[in-house]
PDB file of N, CA and C in Angstrom:
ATOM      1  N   UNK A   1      81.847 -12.300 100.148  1.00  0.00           N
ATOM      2  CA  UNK A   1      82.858 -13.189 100.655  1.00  0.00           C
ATOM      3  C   UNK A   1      82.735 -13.278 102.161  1.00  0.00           C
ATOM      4  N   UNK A   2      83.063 -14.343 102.570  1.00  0.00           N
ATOM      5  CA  UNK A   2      82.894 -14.487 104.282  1.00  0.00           C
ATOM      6  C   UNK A   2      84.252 -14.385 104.563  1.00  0.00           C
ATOM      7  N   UNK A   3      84.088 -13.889 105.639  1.00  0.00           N
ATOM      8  CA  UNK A   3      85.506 -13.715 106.240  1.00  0.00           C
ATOM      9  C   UNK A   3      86.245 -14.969 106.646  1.00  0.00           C
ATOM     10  N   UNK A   4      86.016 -16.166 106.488  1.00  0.00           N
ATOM     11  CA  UNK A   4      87.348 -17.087 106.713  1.00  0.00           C
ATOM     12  C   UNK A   4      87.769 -16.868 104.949  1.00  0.00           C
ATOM     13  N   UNK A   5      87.007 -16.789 103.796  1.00  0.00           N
ATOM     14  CA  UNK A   5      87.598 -16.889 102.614  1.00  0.00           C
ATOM     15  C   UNK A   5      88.460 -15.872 102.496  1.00  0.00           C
ATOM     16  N   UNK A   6      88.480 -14.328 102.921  1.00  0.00           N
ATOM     17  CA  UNK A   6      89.356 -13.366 102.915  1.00  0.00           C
ATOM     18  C   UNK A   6      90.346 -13.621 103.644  1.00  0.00           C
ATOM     19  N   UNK A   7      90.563 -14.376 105.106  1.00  0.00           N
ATOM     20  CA  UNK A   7      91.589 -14.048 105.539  1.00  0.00           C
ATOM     21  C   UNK A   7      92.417 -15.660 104.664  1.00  0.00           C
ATOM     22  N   UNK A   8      91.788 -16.019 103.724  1.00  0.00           N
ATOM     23  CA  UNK A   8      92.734 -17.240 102.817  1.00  0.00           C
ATOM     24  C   UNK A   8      92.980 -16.563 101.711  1.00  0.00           C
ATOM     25  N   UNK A   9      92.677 -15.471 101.305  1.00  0.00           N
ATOM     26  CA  UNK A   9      92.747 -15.197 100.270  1.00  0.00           C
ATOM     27  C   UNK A   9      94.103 -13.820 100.792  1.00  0.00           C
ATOM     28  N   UNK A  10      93.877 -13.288 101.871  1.00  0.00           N
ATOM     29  CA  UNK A  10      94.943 -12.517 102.479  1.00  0.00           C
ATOM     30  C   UNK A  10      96.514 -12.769 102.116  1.00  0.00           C
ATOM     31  N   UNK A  11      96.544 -13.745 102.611  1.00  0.00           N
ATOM     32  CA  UNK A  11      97.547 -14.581 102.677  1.00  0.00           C
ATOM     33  C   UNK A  11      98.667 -14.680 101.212  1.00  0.00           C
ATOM     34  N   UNK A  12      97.963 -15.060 100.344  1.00  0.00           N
ATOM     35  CA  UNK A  12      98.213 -15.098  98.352  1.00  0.00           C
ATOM     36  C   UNK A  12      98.141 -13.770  98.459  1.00  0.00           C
ATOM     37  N   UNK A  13      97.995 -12.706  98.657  1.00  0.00           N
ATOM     38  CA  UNK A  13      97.878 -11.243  97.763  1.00  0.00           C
ATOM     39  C   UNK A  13      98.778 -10.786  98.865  1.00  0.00           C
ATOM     40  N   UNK A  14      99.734 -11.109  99.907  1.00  0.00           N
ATOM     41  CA  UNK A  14     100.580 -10.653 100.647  1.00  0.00           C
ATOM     42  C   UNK A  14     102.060 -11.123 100.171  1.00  0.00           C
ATOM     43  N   UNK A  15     101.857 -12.662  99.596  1.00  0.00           N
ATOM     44  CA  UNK A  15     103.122 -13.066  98.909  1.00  0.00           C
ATOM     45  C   UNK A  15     103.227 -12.851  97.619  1.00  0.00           C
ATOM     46  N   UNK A  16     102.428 -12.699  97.057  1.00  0.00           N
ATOM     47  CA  UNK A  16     102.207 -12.302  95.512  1.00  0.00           C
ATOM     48  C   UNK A  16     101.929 -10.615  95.269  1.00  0.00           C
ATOM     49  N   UNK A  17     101.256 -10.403  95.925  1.00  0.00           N
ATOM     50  CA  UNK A  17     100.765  -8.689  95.399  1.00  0.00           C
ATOM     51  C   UNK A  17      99.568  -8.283  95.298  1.00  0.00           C
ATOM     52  N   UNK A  18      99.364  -7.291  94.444  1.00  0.00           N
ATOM     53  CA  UNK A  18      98.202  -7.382  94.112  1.00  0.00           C
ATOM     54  C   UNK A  18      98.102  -7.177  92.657  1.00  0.00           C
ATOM     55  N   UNK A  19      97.493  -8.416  91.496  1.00  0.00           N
ATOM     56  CA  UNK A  19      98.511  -8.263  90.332  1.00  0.00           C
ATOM     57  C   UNK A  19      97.266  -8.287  88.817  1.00  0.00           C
ATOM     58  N   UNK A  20      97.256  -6.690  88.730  1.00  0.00           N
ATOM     59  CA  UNK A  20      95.659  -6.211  88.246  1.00  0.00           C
ATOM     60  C   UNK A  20      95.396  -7.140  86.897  1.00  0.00           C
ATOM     61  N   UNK A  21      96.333  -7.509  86.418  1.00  0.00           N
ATOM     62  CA  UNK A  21      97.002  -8.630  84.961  1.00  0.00           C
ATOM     63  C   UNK A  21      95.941  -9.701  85.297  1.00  0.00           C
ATOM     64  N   UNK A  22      95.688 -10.041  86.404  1.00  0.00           N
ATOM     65  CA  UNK A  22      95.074 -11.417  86.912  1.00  0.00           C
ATOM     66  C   UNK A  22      94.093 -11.477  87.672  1.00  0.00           C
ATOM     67  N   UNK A  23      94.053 -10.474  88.952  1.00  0.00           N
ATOM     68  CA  UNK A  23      93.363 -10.705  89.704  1.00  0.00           C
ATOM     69  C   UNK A  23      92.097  -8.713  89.529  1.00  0.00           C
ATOM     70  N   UNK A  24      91.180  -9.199  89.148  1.00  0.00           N
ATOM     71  CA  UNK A  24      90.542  -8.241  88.900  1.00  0.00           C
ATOM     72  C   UNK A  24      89.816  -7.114  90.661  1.00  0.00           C
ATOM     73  N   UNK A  25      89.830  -5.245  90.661  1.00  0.00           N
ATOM     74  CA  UNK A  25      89.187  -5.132  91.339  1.00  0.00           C
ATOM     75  C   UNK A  25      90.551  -4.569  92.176  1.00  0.00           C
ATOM     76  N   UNK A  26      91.758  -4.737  91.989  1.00  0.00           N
ATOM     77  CA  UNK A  26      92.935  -4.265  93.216  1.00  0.00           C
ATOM     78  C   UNK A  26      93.448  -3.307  92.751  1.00  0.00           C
ATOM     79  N   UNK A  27      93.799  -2.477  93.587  1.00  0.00           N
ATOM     80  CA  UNK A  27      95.513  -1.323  93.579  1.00  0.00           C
ATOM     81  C   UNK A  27      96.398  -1.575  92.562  1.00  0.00           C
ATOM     82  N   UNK A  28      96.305  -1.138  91.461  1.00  0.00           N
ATOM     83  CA  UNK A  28      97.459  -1.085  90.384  1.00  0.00           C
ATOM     84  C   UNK A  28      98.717  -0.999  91.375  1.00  0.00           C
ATOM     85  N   UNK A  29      99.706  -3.026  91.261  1.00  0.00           N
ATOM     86  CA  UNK A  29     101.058  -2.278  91.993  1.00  0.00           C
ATOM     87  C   UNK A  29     101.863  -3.297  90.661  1.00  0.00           C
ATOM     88  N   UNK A  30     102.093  -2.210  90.047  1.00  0.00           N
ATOM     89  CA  UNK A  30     102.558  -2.265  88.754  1.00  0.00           C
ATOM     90  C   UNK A  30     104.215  -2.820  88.769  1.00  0.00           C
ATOM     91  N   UNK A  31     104.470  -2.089  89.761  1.00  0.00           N
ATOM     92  CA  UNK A  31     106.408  -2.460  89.881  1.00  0.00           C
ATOM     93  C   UNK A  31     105.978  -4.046  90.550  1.00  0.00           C
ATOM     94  N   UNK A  32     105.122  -4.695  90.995  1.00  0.00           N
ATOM     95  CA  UNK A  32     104.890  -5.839  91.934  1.00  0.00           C
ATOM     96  C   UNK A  32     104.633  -6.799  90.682  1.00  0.00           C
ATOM     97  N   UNK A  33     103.691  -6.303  89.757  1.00  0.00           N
ATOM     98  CA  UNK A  33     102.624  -7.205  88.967  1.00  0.00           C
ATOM     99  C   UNK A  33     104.356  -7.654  87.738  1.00  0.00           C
ATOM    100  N   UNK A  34     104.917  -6.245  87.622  1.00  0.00           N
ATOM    101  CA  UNK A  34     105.988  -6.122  86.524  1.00  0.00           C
ATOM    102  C   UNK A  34     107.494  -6.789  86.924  1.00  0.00           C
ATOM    103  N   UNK A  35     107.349  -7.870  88.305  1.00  0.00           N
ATOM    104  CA  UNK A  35     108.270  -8.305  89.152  1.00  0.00           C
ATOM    105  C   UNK A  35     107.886  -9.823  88.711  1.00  0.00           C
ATOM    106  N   UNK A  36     106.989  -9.658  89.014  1.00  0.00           N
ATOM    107  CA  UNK A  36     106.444 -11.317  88.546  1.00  0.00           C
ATOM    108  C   UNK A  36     106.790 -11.537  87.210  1.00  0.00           C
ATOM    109  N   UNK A  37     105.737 -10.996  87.243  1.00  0.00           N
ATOM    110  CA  UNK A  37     105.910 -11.151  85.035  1.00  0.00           C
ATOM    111  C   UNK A  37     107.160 -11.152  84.511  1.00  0.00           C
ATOM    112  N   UNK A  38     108.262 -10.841  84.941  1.00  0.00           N
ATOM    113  CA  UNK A  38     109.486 -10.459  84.532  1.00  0.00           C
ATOM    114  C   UNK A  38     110.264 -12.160  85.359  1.00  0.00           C
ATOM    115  N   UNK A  39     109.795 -12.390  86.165  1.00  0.00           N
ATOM    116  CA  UNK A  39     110.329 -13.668  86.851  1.00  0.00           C
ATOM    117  C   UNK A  39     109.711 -14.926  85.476  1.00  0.00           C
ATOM    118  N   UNK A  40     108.518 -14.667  85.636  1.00  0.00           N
ATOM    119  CA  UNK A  40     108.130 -15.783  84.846  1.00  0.00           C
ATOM    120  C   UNK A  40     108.593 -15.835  83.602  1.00  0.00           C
ATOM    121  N   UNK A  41     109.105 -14.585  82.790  1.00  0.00           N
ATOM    122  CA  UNK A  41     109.702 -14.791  81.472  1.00  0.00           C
ATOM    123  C   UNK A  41     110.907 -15.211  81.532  1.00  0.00           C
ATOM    124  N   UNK A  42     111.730 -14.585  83.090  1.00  0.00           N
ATOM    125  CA  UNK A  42     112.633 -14.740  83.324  1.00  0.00           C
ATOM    126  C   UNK A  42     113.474 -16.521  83.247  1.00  0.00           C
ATOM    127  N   UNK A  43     112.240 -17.223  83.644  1.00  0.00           N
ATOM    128  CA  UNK A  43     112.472 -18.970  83.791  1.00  0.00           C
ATOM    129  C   UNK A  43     111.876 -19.409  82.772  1.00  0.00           C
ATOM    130  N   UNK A  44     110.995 -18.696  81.686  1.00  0.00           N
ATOM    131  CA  UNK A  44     110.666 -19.506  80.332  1.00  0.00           C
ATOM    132  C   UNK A  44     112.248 -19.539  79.822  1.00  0.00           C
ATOM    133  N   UNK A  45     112.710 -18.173  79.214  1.00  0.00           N
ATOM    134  CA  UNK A  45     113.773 -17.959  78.711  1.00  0.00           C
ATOM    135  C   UNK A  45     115.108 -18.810  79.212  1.00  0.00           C
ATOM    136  N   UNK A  46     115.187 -18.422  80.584  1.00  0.00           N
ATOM    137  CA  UNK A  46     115.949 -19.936  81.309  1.00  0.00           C
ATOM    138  C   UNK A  46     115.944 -21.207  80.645  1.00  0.00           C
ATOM    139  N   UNK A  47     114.956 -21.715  80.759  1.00  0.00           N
ATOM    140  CA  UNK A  47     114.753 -22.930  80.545  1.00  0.00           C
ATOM    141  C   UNK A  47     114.428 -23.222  78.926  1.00  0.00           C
ATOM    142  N   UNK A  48     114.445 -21.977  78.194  1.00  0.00           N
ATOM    143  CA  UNK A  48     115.107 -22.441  76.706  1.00  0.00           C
ATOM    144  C   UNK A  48     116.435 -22.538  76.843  1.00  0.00           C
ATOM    145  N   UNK A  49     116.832 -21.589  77.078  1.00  0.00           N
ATOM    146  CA  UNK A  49     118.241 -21.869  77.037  1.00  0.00           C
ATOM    147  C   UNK A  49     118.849 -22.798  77.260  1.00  0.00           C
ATOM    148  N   UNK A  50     118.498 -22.766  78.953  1.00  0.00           N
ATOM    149  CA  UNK A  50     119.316 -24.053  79.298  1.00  0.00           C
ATOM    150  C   UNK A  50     119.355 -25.755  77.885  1.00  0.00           C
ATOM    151  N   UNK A  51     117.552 -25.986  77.980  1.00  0.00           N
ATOM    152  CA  UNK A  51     117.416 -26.922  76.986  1.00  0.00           C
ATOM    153  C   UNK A  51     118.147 -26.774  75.280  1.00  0.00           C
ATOM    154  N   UNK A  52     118.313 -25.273  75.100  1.00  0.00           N
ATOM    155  CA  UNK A  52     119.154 -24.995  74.129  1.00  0.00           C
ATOM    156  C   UNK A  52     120.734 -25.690  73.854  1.00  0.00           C
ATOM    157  N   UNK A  53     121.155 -25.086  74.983  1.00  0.00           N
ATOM    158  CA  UNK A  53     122.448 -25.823  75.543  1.00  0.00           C
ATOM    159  C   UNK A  53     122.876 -27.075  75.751  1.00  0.00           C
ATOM    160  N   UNK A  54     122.158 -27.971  76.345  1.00  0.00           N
ATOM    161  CA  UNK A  54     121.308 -29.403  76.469  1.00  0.00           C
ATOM    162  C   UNK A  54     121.983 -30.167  75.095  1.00  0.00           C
ATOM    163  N   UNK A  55     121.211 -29.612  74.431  1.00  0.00           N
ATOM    164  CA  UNK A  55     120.944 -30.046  72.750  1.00  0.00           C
ATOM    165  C   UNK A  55     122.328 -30.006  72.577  1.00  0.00           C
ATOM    166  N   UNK A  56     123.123 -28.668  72.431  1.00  0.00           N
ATOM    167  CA  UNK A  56     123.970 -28.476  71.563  1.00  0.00           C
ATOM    168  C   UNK A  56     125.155 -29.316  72.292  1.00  0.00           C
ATOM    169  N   UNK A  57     125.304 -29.651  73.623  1.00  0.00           N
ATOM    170  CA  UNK A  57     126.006 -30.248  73.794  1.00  0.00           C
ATOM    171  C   UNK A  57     126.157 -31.736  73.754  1.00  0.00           C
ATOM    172  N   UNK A  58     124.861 -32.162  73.612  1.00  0.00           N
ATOM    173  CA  UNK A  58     124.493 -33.853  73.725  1.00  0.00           C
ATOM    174  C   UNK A  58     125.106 -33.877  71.907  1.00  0.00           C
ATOM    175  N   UNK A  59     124.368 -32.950  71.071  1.00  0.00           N
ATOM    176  CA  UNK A  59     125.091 -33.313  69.602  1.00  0.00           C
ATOM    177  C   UNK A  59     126.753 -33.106  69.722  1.00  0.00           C
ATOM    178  N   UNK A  60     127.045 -32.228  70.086  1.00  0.00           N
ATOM    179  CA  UNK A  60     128.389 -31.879  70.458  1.00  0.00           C
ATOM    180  C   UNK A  60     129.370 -33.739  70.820  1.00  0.00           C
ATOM    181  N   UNK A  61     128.355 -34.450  72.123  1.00  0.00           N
ATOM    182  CA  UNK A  61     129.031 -35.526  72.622  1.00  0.00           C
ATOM    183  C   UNK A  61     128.883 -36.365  71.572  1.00  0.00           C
ATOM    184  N   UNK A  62     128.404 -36.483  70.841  1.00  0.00           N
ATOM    185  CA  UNK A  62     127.841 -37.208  69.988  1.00  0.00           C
ATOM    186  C   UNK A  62     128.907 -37.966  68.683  1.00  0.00           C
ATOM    187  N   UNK A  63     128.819 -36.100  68.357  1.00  0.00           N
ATOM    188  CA  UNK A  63     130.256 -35.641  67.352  1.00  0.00           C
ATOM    189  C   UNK A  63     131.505 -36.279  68.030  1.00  0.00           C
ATOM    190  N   UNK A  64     131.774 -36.072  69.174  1.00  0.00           N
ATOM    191  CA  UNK A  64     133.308 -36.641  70.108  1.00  0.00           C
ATOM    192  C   UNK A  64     133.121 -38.312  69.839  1.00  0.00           C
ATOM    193  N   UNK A  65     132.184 -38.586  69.997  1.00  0.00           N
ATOM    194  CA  UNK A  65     132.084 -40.167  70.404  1.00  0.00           C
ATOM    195  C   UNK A  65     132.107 -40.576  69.068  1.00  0.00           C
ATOM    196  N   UNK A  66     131.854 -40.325  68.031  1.00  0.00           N
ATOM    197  CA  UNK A  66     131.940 -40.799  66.360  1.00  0.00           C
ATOM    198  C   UNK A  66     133.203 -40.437  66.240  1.00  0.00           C
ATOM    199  N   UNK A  67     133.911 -39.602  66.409  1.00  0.00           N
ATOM    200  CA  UNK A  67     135.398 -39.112  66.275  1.00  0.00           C
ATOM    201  C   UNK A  67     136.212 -39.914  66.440  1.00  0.00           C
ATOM    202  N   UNK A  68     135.935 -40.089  67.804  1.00  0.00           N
ATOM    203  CA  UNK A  68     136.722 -41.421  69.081  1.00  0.00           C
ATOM    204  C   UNK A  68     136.428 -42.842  68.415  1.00  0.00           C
ATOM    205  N   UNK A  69     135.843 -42.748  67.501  1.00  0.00           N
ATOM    206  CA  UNK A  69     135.456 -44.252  67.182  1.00  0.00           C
ATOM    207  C   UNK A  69     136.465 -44.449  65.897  1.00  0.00           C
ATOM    208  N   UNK A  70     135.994 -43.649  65.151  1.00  0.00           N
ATOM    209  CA  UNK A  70     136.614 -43.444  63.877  1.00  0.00           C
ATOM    210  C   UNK A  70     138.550 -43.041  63.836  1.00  0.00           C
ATOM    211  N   UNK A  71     138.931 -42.803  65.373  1.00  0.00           N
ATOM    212  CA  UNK A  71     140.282 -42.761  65.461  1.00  0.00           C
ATOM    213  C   UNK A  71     140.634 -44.129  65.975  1.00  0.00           C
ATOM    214  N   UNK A  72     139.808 -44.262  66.863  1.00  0.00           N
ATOM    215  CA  UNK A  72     140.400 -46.365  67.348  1.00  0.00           C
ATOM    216  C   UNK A  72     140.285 -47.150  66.098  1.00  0.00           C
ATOM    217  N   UNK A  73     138.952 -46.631  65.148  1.00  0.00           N
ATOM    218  CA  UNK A  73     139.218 -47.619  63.265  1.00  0.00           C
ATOM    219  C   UNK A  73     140.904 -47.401  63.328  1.00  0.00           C
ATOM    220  N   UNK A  74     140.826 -46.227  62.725  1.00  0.00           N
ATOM    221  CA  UNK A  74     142.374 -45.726  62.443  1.00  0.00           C
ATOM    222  C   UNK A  74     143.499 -46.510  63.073  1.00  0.00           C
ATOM    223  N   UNK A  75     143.499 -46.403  64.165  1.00  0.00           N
ATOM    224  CA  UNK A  75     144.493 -47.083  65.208  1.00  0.00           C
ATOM    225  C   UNK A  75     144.825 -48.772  64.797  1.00  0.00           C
ATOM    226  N   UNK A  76     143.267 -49.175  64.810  1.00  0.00           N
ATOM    227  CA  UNK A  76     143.458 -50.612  64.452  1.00  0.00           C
ATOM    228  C   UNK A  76     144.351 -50.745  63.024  1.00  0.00           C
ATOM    229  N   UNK A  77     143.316 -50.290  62.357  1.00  0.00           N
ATOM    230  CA  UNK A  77     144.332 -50.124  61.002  1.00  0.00           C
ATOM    231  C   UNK A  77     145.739 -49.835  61.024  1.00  0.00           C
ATOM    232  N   UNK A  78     146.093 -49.095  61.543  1.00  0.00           N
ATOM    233  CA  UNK A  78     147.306 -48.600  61.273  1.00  0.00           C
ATOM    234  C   UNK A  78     148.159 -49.604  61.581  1.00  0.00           C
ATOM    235  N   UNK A  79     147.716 -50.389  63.187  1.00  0.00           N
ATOM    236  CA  UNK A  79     148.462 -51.309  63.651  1.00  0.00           C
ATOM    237  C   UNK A  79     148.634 -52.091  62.822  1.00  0.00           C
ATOM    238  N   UNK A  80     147.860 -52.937  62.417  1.00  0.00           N
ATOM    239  CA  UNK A  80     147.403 -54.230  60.996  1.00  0.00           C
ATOM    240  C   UNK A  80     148.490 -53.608  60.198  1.00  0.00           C
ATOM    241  N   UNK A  81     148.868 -52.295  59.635  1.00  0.00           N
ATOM    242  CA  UNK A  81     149.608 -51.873  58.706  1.00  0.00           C
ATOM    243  C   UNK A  81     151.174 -52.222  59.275  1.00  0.00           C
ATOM    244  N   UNK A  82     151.187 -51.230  60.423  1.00  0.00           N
ATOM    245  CA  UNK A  82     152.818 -51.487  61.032  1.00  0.00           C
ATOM    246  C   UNK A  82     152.939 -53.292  61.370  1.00  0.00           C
ATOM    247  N   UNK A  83     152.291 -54.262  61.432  1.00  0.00           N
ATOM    248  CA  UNK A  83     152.864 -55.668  61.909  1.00  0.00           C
ATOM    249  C   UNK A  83     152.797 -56.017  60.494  1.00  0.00           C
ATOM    250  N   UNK A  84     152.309 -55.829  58.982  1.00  0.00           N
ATOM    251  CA  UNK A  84     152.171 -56.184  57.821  1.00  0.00           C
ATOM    252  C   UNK A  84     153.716 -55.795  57.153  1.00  0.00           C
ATOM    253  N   UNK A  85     154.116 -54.180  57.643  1.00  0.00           N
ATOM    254  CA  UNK A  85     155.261 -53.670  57.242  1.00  0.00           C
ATOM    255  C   UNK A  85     156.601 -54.696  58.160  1.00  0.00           C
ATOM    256  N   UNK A  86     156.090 -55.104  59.663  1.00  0.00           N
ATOM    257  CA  UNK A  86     157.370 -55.542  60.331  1.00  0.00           C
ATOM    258  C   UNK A  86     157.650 -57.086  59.439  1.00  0.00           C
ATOM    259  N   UNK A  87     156.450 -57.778  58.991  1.00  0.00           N
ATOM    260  CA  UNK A  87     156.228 -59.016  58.598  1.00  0.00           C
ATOM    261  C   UNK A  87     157.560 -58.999  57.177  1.00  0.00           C
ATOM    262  N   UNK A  88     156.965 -58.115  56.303  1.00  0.00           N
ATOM    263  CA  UNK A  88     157.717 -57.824  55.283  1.00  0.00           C
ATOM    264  C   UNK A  88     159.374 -57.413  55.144  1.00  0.00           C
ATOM    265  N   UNK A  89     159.579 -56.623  56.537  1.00  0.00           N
ATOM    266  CA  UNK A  89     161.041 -56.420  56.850  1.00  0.00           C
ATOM    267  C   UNK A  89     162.131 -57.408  57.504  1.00  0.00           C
ATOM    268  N   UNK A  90     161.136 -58.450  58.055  1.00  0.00           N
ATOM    269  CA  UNK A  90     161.610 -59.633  58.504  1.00  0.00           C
ATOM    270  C   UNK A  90     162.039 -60.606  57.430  1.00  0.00           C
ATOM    271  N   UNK A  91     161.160 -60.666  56.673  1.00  0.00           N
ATOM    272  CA  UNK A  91     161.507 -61.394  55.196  1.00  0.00           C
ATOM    273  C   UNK A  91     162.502 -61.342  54.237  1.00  0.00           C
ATOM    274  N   UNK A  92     162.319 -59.687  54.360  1.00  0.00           N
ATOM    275  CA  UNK A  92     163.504 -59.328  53.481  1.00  0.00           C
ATOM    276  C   UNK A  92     164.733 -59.603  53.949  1.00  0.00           C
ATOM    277  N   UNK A  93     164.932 -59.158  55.072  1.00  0.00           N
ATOM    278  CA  UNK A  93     165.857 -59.647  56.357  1.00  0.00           C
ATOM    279  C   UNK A  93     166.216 -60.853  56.287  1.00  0.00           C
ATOM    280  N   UNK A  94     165.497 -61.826  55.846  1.00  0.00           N
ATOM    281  CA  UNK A  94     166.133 -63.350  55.521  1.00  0.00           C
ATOM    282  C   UNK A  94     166.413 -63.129  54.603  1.00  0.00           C
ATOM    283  N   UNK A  95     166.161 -62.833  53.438  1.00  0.00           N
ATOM    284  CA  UNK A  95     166.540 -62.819  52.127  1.00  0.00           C
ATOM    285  C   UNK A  95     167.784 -62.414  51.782  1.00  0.00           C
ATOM    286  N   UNK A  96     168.102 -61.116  52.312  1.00  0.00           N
ATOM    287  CA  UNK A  96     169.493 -60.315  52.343  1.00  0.00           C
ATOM    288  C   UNK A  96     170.264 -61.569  53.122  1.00  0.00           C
ATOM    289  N   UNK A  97     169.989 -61.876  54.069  1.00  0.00           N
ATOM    290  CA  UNK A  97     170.885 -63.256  54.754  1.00  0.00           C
ATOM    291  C   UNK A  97     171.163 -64.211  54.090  1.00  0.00           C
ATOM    292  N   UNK A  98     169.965 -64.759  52.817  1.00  0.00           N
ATOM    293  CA  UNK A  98     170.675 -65.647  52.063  1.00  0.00           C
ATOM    294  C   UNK A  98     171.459 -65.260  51.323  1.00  0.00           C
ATOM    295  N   UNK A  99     170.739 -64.247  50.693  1.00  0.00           N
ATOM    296  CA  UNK A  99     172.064 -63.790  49.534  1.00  0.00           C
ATOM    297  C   UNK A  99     173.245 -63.524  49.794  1.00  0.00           C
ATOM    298  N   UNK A 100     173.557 -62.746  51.232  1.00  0.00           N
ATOM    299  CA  UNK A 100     174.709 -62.906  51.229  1.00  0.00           C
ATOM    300  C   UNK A 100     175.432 -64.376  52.073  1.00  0.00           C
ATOM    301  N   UNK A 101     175.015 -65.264  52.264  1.00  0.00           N
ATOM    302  CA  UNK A 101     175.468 -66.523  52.582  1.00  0.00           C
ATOM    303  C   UNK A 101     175.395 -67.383  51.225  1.00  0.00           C
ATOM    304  N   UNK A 102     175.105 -66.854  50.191  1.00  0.00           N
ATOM    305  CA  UNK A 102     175.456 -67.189  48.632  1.00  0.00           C
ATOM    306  C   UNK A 102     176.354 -67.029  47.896  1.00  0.00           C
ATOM    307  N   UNK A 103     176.197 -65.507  48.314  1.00  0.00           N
ATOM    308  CA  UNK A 103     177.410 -64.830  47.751  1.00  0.00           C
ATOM    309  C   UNK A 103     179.001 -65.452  48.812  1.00  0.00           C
ATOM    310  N   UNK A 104     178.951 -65.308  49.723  1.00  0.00           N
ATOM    311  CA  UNK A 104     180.383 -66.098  50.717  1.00  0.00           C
ATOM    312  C   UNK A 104     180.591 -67.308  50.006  1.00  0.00           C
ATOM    313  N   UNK A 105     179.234 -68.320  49.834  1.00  0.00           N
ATOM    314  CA  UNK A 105     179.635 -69.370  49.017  1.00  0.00           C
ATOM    315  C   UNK A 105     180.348 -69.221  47.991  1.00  0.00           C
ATOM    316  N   UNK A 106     179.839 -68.395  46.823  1.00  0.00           N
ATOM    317  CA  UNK A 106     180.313 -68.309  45.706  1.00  0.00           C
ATOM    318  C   UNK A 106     181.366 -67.459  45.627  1.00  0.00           C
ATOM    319  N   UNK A 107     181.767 -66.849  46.930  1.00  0.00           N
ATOM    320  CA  UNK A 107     183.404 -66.262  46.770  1.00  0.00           C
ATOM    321  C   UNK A 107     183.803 -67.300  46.562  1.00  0.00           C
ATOM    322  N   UNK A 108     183.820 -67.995  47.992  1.00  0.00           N
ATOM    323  CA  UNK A 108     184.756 -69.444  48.683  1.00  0.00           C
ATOM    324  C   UNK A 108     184.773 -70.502  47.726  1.00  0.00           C
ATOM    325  N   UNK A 109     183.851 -70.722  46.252  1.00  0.00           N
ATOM    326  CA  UNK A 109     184.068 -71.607  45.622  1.00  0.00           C
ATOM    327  C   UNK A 109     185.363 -71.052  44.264  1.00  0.00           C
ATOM    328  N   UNK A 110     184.842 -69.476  44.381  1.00  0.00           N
ATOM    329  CA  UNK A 110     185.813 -68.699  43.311  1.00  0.00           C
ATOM    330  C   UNK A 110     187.299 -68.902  43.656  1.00  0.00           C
ATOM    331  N   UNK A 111     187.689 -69.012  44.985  1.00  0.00           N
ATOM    332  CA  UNK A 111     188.886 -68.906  45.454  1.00  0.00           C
ATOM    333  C   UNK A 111     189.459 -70.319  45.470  1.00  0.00           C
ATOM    334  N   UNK A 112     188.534 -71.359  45.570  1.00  0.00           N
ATOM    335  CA  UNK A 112     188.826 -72.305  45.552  1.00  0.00           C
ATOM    336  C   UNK A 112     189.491 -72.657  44.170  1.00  0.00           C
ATOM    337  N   UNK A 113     188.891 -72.168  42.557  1.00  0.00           N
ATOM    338  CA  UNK A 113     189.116 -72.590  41.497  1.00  0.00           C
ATOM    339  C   UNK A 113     190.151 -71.834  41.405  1.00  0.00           C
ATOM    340  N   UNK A 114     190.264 -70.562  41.684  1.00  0.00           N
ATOM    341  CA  UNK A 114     192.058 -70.170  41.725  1.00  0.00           C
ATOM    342  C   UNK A 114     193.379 -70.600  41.859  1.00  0.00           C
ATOM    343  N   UNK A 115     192.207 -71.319  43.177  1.00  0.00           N
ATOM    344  CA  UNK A 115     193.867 -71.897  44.048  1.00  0.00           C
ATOM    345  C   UNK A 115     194.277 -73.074  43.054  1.00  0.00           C
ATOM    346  N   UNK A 116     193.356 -73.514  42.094  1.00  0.00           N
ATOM    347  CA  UNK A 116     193.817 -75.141  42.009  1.00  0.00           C
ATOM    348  C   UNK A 116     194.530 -74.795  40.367  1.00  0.00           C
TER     349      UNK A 116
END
């Protein structure tokens, strides 16, 4: 090796270590090599997770938003139901009005045949 390649290669084995797993020929620095290695599983595992999480919550929104849909059905419906029920109470509501503006008649004609 010529010495400009060592003092580039200096540089990587000062921020990294010296990490016998990889780089063949160095100082077993085992707590160094077992720092890394432990980082890098450290951000696989991370980054299942996280993407784990990801998942479960996008199905999660998913579930809310079919929910939310299926309660505004409901809603509509229900409404359609309560103006179908007011429609019907209005009706009847006339009806009871005639009958009893029938029935007044048919007192007022009863009283009439009395009187005579």
């Amino acid at each position: 090796m010529t010495n400009h390649n060592i003092v580039m290669i200096l540089p990587i084995h000062v921020i990294w270590g010296c990490i016998p797993e990889i780089a063949r020929g160095c100082a077993d620095m085992t707590n160094a090599s077992s720092t890394y290695l432990s980082i890098a599983i450290g951000a696989v595992v991370g980054t299942l997770i996280s993407w784990w999480i990801f998942k479960i919550q996008k199905n999660a929104t998913i579930r809310q938003e079919e929910t939310l849909r299926r309660i505004t059905d409901l809603e509509e419906s229900h409404d359609k139901v309560l103006k179908s029920i007011e429609q019907f109470q209005n009706h009847q509501e006339r009806v009871l009005s005639e009958i009893l503006s029938l029935d007044r008649k048919i007192d007022a004609i009863i009283e009439q045949r009395k009187d005579r």
